[in-house]
PDB file of N, CA and C in Angstrom:
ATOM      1  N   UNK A   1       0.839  -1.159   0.000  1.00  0.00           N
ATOM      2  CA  UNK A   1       0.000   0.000   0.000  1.00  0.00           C
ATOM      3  C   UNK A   1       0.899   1.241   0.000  1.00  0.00           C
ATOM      4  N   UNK A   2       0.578   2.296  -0.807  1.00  0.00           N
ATOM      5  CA  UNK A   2       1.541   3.442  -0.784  1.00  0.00           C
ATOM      6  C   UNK A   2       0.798   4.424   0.227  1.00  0.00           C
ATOM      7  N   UNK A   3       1.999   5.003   0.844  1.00  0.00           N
ATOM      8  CA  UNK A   3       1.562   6.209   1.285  1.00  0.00           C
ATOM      9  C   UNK A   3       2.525   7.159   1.256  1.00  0.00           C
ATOM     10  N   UNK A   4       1.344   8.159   0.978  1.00  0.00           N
ATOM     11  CA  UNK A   4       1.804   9.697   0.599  1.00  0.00           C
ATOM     12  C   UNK A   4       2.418  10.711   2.114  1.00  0.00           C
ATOM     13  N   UNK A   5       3.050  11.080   2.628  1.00  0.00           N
ATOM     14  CA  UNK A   5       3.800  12.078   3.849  1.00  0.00           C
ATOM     15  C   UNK A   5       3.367  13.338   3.203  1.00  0.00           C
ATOM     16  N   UNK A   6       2.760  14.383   4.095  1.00  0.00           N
ATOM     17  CA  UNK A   6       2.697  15.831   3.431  1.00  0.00           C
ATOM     18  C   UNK A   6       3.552  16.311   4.758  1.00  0.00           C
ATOM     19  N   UNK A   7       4.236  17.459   4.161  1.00  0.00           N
ATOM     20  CA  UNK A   7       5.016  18.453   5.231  1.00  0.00           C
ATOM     21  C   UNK A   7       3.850  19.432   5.951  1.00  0.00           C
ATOM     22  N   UNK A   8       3.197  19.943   5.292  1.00  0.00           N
ATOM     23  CA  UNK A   8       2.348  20.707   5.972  1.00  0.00           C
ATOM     24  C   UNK A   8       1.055  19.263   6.576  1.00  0.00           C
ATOM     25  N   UNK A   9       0.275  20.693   8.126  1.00  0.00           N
ATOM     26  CA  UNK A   9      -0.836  19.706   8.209  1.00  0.00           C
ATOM     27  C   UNK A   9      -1.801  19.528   8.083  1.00  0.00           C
ATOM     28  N   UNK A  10      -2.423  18.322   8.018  1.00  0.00           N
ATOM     29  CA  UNK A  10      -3.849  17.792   7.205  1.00  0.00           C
ATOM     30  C   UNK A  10      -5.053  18.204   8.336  1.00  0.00           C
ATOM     31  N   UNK A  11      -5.569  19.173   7.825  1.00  0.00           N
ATOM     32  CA  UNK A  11      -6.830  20.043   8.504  1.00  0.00           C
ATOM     33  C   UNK A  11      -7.681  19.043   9.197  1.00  0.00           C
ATOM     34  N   UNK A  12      -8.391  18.338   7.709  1.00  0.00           N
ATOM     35  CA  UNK A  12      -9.554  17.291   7.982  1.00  0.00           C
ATOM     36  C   UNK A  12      -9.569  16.154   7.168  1.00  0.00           C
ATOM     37  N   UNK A  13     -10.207  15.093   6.928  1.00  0.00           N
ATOM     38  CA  UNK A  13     -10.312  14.451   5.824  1.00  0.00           C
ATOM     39  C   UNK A  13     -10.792  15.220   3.920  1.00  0.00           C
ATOM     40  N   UNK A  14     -11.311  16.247   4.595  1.00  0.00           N
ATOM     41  CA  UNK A  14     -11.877  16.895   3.123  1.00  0.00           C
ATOM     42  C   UNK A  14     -10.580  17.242   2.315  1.00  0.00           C
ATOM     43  N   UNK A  15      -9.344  17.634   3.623  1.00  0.00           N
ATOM     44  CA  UNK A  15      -8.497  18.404   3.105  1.00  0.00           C
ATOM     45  C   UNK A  15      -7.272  17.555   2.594  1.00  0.00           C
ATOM     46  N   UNK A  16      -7.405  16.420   3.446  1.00  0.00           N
ATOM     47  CA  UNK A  16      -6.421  15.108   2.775  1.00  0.00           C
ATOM     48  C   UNK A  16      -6.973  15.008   1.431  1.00  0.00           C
ATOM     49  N   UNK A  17      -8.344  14.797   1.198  1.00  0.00           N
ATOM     50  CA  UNK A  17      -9.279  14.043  -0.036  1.00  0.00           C
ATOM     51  C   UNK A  17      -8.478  15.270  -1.094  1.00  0.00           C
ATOM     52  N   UNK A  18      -8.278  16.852  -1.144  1.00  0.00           N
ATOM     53  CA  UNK A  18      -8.022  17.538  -1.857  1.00  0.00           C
ATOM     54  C   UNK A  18      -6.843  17.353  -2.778  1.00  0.00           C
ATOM     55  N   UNK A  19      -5.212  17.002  -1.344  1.00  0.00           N
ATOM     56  CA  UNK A  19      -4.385  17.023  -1.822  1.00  0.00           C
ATOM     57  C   UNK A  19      -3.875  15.363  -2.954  1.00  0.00           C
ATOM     58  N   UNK A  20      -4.748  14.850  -3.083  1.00  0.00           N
ATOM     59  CA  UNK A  20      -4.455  13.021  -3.418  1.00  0.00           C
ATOM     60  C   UNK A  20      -3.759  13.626  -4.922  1.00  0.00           C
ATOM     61  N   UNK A  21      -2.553  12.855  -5.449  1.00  0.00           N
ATOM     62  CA  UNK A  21      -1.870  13.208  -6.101  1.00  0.00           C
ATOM     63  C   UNK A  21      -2.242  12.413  -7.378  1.00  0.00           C
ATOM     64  N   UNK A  22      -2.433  12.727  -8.540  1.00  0.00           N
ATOM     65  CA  UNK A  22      -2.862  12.204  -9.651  1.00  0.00           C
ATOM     66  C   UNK A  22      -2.440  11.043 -10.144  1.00  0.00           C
ATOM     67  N   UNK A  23      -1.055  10.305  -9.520  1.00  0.00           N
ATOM     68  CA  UNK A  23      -0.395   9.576  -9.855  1.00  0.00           C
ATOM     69  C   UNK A  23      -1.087   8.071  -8.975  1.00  0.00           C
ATOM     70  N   UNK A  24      -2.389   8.571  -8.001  1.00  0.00           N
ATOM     71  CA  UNK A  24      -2.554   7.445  -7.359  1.00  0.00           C
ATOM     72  C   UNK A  24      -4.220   7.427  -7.223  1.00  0.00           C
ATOM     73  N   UNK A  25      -4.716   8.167  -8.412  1.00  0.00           N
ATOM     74  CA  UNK A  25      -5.997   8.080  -8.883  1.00  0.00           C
ATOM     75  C   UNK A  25      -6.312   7.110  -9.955  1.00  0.00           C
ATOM     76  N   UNK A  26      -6.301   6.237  -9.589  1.00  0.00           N
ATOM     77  CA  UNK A  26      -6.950   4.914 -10.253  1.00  0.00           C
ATOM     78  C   UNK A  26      -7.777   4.178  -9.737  1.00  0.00           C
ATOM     79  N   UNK A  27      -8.869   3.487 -10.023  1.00  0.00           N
ATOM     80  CA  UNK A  27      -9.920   3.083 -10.018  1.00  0.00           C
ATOM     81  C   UNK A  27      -9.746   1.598  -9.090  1.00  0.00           C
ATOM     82  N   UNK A  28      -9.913   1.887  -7.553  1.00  0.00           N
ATOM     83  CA  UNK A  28     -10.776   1.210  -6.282  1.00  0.00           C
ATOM     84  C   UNK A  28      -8.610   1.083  -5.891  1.00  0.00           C
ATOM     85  N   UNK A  29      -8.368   2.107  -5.923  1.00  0.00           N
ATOM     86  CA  UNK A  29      -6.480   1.997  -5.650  1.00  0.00           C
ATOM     87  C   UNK A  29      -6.662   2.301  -4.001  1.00  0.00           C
ATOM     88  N   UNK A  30      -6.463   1.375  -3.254  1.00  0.00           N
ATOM     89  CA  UNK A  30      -6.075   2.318  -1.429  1.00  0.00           C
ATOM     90  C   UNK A  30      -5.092   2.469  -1.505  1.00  0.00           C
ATOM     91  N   UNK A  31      -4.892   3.904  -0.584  1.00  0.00           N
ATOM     92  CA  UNK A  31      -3.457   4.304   0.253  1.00  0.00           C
ATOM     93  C   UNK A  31      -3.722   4.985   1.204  1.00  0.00           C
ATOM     94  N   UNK A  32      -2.525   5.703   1.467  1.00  0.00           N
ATOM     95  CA  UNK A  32      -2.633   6.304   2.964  1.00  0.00           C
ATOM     96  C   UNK A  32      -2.464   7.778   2.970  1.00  0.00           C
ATOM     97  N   UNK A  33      -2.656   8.854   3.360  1.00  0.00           N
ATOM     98  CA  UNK A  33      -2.120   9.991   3.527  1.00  0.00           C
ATOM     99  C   UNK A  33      -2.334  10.400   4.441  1.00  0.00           C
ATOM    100  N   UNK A  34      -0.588  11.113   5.122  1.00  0.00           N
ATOM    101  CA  UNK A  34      -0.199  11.195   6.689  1.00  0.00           C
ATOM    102  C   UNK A  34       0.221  12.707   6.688  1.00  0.00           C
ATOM    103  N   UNK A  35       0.188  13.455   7.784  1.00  0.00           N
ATOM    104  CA  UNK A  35       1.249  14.427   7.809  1.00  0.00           C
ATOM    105  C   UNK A  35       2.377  14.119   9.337  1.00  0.00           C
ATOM    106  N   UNK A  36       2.288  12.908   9.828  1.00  0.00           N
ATOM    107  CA  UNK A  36       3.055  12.274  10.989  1.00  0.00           C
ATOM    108  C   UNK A  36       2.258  11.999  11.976  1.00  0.00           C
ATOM    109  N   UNK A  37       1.371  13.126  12.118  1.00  0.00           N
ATOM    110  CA  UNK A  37       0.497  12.744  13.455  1.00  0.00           C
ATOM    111  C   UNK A  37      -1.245  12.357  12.700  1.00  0.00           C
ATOM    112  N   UNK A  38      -1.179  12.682  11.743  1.00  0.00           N
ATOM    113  CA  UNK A  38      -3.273  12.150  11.408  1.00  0.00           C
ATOM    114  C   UNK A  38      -2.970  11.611  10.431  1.00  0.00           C
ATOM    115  N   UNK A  39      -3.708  10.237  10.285  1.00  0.00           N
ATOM    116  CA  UNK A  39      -3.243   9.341   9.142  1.00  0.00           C
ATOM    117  C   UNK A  39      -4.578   9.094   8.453  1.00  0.00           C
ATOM    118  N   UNK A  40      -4.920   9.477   7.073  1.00  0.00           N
ATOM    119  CA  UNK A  40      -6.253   8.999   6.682  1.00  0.00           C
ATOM    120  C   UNK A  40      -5.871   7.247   5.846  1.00  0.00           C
ATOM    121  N   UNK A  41      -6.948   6.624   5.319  1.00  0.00           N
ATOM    122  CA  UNK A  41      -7.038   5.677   4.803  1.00  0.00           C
ATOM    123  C   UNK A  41      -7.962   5.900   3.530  1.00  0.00           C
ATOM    124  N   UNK A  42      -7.437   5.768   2.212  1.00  0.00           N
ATOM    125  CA  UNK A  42      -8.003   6.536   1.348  1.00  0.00           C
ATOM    126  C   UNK A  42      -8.445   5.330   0.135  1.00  0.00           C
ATOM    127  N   UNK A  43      -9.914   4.957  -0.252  1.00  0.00           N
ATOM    128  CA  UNK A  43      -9.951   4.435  -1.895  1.00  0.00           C
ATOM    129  C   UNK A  43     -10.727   5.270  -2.893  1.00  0.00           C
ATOM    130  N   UNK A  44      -9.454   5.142  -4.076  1.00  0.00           N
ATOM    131  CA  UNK A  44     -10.209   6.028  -5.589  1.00  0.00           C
ATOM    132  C   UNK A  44     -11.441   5.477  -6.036  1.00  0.00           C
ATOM    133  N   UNK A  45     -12.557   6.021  -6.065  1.00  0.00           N
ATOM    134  CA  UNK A  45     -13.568   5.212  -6.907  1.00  0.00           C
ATOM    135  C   UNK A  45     -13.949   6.113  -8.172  1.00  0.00           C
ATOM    136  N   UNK A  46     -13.130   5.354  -9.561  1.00  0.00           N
ATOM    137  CA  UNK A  46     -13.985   6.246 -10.434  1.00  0.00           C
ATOM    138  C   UNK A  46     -12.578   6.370 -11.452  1.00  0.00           C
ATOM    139  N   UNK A  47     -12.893   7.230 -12.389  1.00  0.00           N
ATOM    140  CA  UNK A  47     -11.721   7.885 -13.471  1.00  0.00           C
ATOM    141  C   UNK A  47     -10.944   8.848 -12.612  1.00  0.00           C
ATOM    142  N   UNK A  48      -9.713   9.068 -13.612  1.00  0.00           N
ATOM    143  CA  UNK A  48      -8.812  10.455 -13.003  1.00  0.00           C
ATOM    144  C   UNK A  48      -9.268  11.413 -13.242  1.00  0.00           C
ATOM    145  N   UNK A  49     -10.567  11.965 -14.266  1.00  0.00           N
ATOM    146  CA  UNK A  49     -11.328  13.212 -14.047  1.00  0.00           C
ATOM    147  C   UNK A  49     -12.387  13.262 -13.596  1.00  0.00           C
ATOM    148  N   UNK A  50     -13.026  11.702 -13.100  1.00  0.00           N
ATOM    149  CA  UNK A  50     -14.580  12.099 -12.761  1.00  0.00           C
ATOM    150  C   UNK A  50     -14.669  11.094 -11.322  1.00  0.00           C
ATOM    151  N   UNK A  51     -13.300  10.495 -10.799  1.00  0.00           N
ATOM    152  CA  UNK A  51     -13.704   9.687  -9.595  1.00  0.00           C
ATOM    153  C   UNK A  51     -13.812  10.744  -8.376  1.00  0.00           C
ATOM    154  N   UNK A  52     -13.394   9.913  -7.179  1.00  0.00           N
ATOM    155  CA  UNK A  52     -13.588  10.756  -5.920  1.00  0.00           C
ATOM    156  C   UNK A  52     -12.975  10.120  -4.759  1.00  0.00           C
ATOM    157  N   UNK A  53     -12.082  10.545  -4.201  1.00  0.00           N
ATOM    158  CA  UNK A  53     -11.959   9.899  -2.889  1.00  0.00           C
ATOM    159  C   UNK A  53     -12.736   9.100  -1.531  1.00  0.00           C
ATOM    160  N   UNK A  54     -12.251   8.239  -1.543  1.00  0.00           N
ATOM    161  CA  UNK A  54     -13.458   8.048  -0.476  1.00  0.00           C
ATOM    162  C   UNK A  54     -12.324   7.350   1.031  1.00  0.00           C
ATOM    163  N   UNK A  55     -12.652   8.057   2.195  1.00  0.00           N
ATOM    164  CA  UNK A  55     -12.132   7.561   3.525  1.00  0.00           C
ATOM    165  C   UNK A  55     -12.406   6.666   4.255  1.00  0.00           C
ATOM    166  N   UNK A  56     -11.647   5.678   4.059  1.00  0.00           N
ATOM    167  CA  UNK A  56     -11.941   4.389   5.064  1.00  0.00           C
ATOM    168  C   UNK A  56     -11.821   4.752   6.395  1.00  0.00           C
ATOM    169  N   UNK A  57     -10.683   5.214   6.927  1.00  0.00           N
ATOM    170  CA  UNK A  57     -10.499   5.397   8.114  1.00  0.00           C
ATOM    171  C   UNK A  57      -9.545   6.216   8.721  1.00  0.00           C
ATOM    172  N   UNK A  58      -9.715   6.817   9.914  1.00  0.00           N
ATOM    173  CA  UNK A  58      -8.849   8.101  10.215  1.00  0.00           C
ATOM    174  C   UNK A  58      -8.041   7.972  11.431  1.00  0.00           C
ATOM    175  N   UNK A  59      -6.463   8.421  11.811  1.00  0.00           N
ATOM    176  CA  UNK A  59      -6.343   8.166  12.909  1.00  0.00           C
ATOM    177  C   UNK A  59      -5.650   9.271  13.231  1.00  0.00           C
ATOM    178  N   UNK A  60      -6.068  10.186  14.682  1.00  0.00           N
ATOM    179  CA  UNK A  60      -5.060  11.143  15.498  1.00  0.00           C
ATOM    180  C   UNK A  60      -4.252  10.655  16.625  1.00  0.00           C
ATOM    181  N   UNK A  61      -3.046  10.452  16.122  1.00  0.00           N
ATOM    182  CA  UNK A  61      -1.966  10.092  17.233  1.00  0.00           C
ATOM    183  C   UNK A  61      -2.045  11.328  18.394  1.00  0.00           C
ATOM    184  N   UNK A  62      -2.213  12.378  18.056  1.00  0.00           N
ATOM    185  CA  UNK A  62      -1.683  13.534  19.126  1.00  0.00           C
ATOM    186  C   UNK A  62      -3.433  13.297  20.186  1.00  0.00           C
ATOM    187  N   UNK A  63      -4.755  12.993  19.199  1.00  0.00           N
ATOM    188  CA  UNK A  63      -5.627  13.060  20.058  1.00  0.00           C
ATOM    189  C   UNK A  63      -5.992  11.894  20.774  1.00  0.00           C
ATOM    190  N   UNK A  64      -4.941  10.676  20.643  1.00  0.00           N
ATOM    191  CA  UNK A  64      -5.106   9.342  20.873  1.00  0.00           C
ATOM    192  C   UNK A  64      -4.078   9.549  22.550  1.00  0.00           C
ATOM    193  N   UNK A  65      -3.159  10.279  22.203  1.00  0.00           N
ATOM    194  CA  UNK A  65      -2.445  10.396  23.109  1.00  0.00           C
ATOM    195  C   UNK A  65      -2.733  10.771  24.544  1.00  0.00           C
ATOM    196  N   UNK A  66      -3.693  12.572  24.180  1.00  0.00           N
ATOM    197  CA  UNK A  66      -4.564  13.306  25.044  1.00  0.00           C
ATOM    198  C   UNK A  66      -5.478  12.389  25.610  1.00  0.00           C
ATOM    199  N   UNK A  67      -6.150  11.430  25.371  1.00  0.00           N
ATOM    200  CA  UNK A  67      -7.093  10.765  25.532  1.00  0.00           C
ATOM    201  C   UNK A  67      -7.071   9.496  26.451  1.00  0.00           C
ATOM    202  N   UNK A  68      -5.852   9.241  26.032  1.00  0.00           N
ATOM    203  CA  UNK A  68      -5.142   8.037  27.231  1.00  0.00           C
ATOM    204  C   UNK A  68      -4.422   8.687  28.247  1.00  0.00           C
ATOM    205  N   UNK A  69      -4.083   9.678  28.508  1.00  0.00           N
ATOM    206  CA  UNK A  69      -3.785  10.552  29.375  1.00  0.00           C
ATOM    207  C   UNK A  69      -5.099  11.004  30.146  1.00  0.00           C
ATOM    208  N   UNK A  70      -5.897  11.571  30.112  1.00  0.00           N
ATOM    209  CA  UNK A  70      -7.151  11.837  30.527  1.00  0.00           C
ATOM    210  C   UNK A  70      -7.646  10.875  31.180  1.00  0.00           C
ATOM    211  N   UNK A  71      -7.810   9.419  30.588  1.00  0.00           N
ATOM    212  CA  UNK A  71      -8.321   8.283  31.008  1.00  0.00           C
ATOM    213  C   UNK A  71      -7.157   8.052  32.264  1.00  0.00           C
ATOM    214  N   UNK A  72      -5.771   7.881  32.061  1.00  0.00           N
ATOM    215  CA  UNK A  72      -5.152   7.427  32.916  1.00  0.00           C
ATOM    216  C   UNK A  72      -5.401   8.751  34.569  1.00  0.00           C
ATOM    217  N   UNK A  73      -5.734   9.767  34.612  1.00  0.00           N
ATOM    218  CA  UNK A  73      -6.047  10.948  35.392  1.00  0.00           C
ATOM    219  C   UNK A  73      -6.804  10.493  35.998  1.00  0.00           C
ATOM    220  N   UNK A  74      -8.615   9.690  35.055  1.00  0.00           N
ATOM    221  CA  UNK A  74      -9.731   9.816  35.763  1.00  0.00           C
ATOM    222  C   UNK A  74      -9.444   8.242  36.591  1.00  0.00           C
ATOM    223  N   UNK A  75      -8.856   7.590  36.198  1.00  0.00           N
ATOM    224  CA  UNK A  75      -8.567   6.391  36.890  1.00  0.00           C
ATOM    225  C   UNK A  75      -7.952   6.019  37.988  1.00  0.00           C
ATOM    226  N   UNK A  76      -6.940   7.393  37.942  1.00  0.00           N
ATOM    227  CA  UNK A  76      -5.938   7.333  39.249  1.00  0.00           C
ATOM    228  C   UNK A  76      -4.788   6.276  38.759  1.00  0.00           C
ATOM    229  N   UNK A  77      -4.560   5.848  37.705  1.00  0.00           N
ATOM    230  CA  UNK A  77      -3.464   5.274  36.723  1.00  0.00           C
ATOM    231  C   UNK A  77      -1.863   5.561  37.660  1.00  0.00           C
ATOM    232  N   UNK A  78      -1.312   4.976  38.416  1.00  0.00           N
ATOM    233  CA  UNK A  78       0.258   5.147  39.137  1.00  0.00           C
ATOM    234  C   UNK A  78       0.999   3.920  38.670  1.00  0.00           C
ATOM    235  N   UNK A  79       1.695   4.561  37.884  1.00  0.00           N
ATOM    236  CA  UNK A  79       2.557   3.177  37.388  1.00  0.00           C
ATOM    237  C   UNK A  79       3.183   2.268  38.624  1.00  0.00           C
ATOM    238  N   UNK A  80       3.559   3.243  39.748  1.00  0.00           N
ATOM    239  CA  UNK A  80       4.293   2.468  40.633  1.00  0.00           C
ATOM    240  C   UNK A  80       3.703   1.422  41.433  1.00  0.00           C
ATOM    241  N   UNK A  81       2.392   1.450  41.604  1.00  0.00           N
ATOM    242  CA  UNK A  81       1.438   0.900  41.902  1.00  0.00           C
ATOM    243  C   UNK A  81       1.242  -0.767  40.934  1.00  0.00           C
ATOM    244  N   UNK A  82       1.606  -0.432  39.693  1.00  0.00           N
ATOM    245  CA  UNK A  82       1.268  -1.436  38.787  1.00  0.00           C
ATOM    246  C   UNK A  82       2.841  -1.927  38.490  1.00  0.00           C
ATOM    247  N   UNK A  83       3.791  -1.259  38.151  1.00  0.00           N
ATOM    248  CA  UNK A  83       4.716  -1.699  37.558  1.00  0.00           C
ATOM    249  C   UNK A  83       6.070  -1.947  38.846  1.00  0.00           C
ATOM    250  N   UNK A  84       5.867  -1.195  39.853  1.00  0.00           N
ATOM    251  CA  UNK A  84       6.729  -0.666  40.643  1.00  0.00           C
ATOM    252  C   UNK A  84       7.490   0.584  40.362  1.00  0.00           C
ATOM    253  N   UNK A  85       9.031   0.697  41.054  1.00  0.00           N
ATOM    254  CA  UNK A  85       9.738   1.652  40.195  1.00  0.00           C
ATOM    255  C   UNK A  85       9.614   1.486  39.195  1.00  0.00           C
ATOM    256  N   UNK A  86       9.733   2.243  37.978  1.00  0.00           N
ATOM    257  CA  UNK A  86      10.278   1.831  36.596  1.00  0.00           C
ATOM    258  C   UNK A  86      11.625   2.721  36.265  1.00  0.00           C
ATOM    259  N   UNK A  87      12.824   1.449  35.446  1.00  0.00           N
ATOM    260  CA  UNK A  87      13.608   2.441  34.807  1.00  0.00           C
ATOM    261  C   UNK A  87      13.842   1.687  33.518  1.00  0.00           C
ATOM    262  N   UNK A  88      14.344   2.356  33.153  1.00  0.00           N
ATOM    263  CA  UNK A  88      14.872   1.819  31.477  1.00  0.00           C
ATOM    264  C   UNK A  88      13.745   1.291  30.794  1.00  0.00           C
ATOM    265  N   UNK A  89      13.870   0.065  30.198  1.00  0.00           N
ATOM    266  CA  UNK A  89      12.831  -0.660  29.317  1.00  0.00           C
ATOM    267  C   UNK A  89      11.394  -0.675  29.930  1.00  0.00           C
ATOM    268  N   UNK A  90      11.293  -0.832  31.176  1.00  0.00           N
ATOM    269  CA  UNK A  90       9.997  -1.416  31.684  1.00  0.00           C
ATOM    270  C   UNK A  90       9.419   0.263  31.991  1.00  0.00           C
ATOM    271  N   UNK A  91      10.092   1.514  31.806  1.00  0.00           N
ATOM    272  CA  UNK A  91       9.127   3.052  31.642  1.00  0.00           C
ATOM    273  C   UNK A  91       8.862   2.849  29.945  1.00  0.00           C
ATOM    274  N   UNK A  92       9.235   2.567  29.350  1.00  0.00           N
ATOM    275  CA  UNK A  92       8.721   2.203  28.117  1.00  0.00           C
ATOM    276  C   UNK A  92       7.239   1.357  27.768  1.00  0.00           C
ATOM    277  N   UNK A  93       7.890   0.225  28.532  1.00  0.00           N
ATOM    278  CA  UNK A  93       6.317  -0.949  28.653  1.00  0.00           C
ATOM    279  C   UNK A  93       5.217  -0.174  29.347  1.00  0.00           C
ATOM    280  N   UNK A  94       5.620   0.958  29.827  1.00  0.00           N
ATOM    281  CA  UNK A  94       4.669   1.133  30.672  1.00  0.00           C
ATOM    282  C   UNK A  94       3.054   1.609  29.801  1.00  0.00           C
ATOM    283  N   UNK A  95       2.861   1.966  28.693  1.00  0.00           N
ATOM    284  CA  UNK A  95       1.674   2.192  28.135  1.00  0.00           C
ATOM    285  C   UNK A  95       0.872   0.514  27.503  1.00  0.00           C
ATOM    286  N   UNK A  96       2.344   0.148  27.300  1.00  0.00           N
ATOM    287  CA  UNK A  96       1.231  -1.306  26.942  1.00  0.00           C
ATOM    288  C   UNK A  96       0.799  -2.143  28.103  1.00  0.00           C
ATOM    289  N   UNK A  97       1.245  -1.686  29.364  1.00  0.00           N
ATOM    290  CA  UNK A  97       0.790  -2.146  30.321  1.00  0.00           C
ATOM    291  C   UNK A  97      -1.008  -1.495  31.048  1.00  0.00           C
ATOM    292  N   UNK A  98      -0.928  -0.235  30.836  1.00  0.00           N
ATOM    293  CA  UNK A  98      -2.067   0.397  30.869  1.00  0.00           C
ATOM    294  C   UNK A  98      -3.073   0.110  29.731  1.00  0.00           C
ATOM    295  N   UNK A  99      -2.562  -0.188  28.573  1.00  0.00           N
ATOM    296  CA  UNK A  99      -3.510  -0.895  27.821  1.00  0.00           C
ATOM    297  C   UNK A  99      -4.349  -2.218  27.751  1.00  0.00           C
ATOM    298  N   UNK A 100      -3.174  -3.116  28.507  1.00  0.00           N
ATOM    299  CA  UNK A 100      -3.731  -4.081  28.796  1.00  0.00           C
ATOM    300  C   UNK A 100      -4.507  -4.438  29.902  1.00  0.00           C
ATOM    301  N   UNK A 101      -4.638  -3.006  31.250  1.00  0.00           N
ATOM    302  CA  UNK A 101      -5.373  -3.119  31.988  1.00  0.00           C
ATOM    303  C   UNK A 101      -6.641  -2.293  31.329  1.00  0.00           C
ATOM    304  N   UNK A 102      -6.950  -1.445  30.478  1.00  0.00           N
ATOM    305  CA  UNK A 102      -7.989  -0.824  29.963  1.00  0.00           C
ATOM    306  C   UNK A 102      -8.586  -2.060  29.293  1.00  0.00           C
ATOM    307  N   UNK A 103      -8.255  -3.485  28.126  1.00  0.00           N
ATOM    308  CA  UNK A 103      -8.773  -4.055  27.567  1.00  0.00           C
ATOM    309  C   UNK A 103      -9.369  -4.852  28.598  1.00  0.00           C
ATOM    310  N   UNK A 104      -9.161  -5.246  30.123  1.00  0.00           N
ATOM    311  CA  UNK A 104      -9.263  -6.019  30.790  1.00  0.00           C
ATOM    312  C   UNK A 104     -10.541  -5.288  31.434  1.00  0.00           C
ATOM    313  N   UNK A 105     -10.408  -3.645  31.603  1.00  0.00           N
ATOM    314  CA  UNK A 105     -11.749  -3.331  32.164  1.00  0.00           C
ATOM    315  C   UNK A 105     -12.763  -3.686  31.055  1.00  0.00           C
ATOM    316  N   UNK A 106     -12.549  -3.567  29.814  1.00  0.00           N
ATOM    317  CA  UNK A 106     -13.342  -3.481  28.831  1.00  0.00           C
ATOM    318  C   UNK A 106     -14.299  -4.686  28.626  1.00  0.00           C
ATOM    319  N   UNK A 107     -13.708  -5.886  28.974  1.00  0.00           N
ATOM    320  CA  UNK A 107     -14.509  -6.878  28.796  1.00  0.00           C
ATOM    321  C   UNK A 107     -15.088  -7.255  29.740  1.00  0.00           C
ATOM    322  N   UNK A 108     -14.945  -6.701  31.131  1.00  0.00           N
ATOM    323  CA  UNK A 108     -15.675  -6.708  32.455  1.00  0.00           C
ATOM    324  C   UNK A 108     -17.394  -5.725  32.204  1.00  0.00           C
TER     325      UNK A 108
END
């Protein structure tokens, strides 16, 4: 699957759908277009003068981030509590460790 990197950043999906580069308008083609932090998921449906973009799916790293932060606040989330001290590798593990206690509330 190709994907396209823009330097500047991607407003909304309308504004990803704008910039899609002619070279990857072909008919039911997916790719991706990122500017590092919002990643859309993109298929051409149609000709190079009369198709249209269409968005599978969207992702904000920066608002994914805010969001697990927030959650870890309202929870009272203390790594030391869960992990103990942490240094080196295991302050690293430490989000997939909070994830795996969020999937665990989830199915409760």
């Amino acid at each position: 699957m190709k994907r396209v990197t823009f330097k500047t950043e991607l407003k909304d999906l309308k504004d990803a759908l704008s910039r899609i580069p002619e070279v990857l308008k072909e008919d039911q083609k997916v790719f991706e277009l990122t500017d590092g932090n919002k990643t859309f998921k993109v298929r051409w449906e149609g000709t190079l003068t009369e198709g249209s973009g269409v968005g599978l799916m969207g992702k904000n790293d920066k608002l994914i981030n805010e969001e697990k932060n927030h959650m870890k606040h309202l929870m009272g989330y203390k790594s030391e509590d869960t992990l103990g001290r942490v240094k080196g590798q295991k302050r690293v593990d430490e989000n997939a460790k909070f994830n795996e206690l969020v999937s665990v509330k989830k199915k409760s």
